[in-house]
Protein backbone atom coordinates (compact mmCIF):
# COMPACT_ATOMS: atom_id res chain seq x y z
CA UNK A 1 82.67 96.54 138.87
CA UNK A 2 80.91 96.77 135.40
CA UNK A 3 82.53 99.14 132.92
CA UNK A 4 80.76 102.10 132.19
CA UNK A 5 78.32 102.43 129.62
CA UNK A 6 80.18 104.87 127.23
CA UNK A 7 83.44 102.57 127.07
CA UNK A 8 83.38 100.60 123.74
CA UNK A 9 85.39 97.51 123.56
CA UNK A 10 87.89 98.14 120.52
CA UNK A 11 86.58 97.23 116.80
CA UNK A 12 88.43 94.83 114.69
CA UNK A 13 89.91 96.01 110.94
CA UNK A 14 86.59 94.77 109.62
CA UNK A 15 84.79 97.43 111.03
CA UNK A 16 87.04 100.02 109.83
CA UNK A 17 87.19 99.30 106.64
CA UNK A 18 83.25 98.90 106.46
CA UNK A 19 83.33 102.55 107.86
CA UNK A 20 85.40 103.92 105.19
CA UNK A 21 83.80 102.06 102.25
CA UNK A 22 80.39 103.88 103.42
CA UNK A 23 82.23 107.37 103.55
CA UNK A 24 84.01 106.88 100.32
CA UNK A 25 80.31 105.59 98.55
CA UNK A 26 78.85 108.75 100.26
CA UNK A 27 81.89 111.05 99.38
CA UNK A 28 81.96 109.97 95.86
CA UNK A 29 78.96 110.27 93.62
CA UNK A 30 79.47 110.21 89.63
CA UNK A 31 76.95 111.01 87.52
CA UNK A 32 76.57 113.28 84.32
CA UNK A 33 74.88 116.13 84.31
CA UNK A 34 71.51 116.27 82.89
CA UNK A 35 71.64 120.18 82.08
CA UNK A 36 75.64 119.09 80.31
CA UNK A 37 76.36 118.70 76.88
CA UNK A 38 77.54 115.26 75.89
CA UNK A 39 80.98 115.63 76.62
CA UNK A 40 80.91 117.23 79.47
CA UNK A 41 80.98 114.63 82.90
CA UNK A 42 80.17 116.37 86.36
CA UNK A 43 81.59 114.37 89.42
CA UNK A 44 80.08 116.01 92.61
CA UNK A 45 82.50 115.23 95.79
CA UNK A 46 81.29 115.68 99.02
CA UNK A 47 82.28 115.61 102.68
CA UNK A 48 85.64 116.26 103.44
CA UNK A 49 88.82 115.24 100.62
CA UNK A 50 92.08 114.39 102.63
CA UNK A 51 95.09 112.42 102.71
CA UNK A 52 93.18 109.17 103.30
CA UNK A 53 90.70 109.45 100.47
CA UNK A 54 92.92 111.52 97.80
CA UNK A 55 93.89 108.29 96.62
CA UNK A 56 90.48 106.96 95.69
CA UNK A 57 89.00 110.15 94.64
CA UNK A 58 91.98 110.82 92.32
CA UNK A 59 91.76 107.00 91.22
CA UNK A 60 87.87 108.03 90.03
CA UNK A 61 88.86 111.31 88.29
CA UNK A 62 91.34 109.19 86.29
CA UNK A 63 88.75 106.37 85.10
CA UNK A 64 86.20 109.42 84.06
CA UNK A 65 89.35 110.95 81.99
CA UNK A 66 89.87 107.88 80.70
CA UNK A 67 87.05 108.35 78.65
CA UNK A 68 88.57 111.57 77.14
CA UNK A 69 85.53 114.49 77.96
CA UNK A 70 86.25 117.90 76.74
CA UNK A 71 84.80 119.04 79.87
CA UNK A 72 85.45 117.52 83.40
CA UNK A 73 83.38 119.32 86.09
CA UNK A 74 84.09 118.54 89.79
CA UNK A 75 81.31 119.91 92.03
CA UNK A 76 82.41 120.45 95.46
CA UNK A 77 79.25 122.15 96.82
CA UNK A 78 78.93 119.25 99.56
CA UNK A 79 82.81 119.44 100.28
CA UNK A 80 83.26 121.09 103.63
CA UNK A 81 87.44 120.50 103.92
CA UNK A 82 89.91 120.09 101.34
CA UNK A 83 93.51 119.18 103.05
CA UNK A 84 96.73 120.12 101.02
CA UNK A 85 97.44 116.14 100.90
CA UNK A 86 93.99 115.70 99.43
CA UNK A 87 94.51 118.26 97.53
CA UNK A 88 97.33 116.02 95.53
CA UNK A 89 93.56 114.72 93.75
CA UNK A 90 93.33 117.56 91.85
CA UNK A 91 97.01 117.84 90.80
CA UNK A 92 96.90 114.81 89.31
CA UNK A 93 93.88 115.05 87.28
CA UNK A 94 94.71 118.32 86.57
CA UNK A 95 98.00 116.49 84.68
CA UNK A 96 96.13 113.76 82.57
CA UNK A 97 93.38 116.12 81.56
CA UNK A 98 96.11 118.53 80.34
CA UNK A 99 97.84 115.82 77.98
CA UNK A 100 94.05 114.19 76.78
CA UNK A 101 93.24 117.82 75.54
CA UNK A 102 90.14 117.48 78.70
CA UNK A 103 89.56 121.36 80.39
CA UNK A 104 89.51 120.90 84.01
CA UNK A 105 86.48 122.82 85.87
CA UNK A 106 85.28 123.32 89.50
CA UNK A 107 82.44 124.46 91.00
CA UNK A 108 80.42 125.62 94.00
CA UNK A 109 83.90 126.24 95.96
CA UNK A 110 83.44 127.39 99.50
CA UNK A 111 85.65 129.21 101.38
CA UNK A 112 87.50 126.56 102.95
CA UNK A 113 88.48 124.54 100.08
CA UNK A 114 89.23 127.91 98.05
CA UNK A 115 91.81 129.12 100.51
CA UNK A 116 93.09 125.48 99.86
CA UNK A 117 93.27 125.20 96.33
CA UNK A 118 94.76 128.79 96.56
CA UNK A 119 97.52 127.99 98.66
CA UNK A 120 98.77 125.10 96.42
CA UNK A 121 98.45 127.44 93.40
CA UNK A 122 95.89 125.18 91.55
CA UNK A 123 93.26 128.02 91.05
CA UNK A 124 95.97 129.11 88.39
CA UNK A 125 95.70 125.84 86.72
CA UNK A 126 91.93 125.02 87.31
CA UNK A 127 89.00 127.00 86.18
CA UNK A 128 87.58 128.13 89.61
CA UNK A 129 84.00 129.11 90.34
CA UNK A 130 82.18 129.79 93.47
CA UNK A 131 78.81 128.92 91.29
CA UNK A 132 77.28 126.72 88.22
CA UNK A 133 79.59 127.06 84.90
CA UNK A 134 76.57 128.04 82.96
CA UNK A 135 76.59 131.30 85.29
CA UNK A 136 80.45 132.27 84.61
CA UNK A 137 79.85 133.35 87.94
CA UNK A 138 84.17 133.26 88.64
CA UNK A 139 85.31 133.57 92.02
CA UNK A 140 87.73 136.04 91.34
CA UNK A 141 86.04 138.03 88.95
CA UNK A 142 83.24 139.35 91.55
């Protein structure tokens, strides 16, 4: 009797890792900022940060703060879930752009991630803001 047609024979670890080399492409973008000054690097993140990317996105956040900006922007407008785990990103960045001198800024935070970033205490250690920097539109200050 034929199988039917919604039963997939299983995918090698090729096809995995193809899979998350196209989400991790998609989820990370870098690019400056044509509206920022000089020294100030946006890196827009989008999708959703966990455990399993943390490690690449916070590997990319290092390599821009390698390059010592005063301003590191992270846009999450395109992030729709921030775990705790993935969270650990931010932490670390958070760290090195502490001891480079580097001010540590995120924008366009939805709800989800907020509650997030809350929760772990890193909207006490990272400029916060539910819009564009330029704005000063602050979460908390609306």
């Amino acid at each position: 009797m034929p199988e039917p047609s919604h039963v997939r024979e299983p995918r090698g670890r090729g096809w995995l890792w193809r899979q998350a080399s196209r989400l991790l492409h998609r989820l990370l973008r870098l690019r400056r900022d044509s509206r920022a000054a000089p020294n100030h690097v946006v890196v827009r993140l989008s999708g959703e940060v966990t455990a399993q990317n943390a490690g690449h996105i916070g590997k990319r956040l290092q390599e821009v703060l390698s390059r010592q900006p005063a301003i590191l922007e992270i846009d999450i407008e395109d992030v729709t879930y921030v775990s705790s785990d993935g969270a650990a990103a931010f932490f670390t960045s958070v760290r090195t752009a502490r001891a480079r001198g580097t001010r540590v800024v995120v924008t366009h935070v939805r709800r989800q991630p907020r509650g997030t970033l809350n929760l772990l205490g890193l909207e006490r250690v990272l400029d916060v803001y539910e819009g564009d920097v330029s704005l000063g539109s602050r979460g908390g200050d609306q």
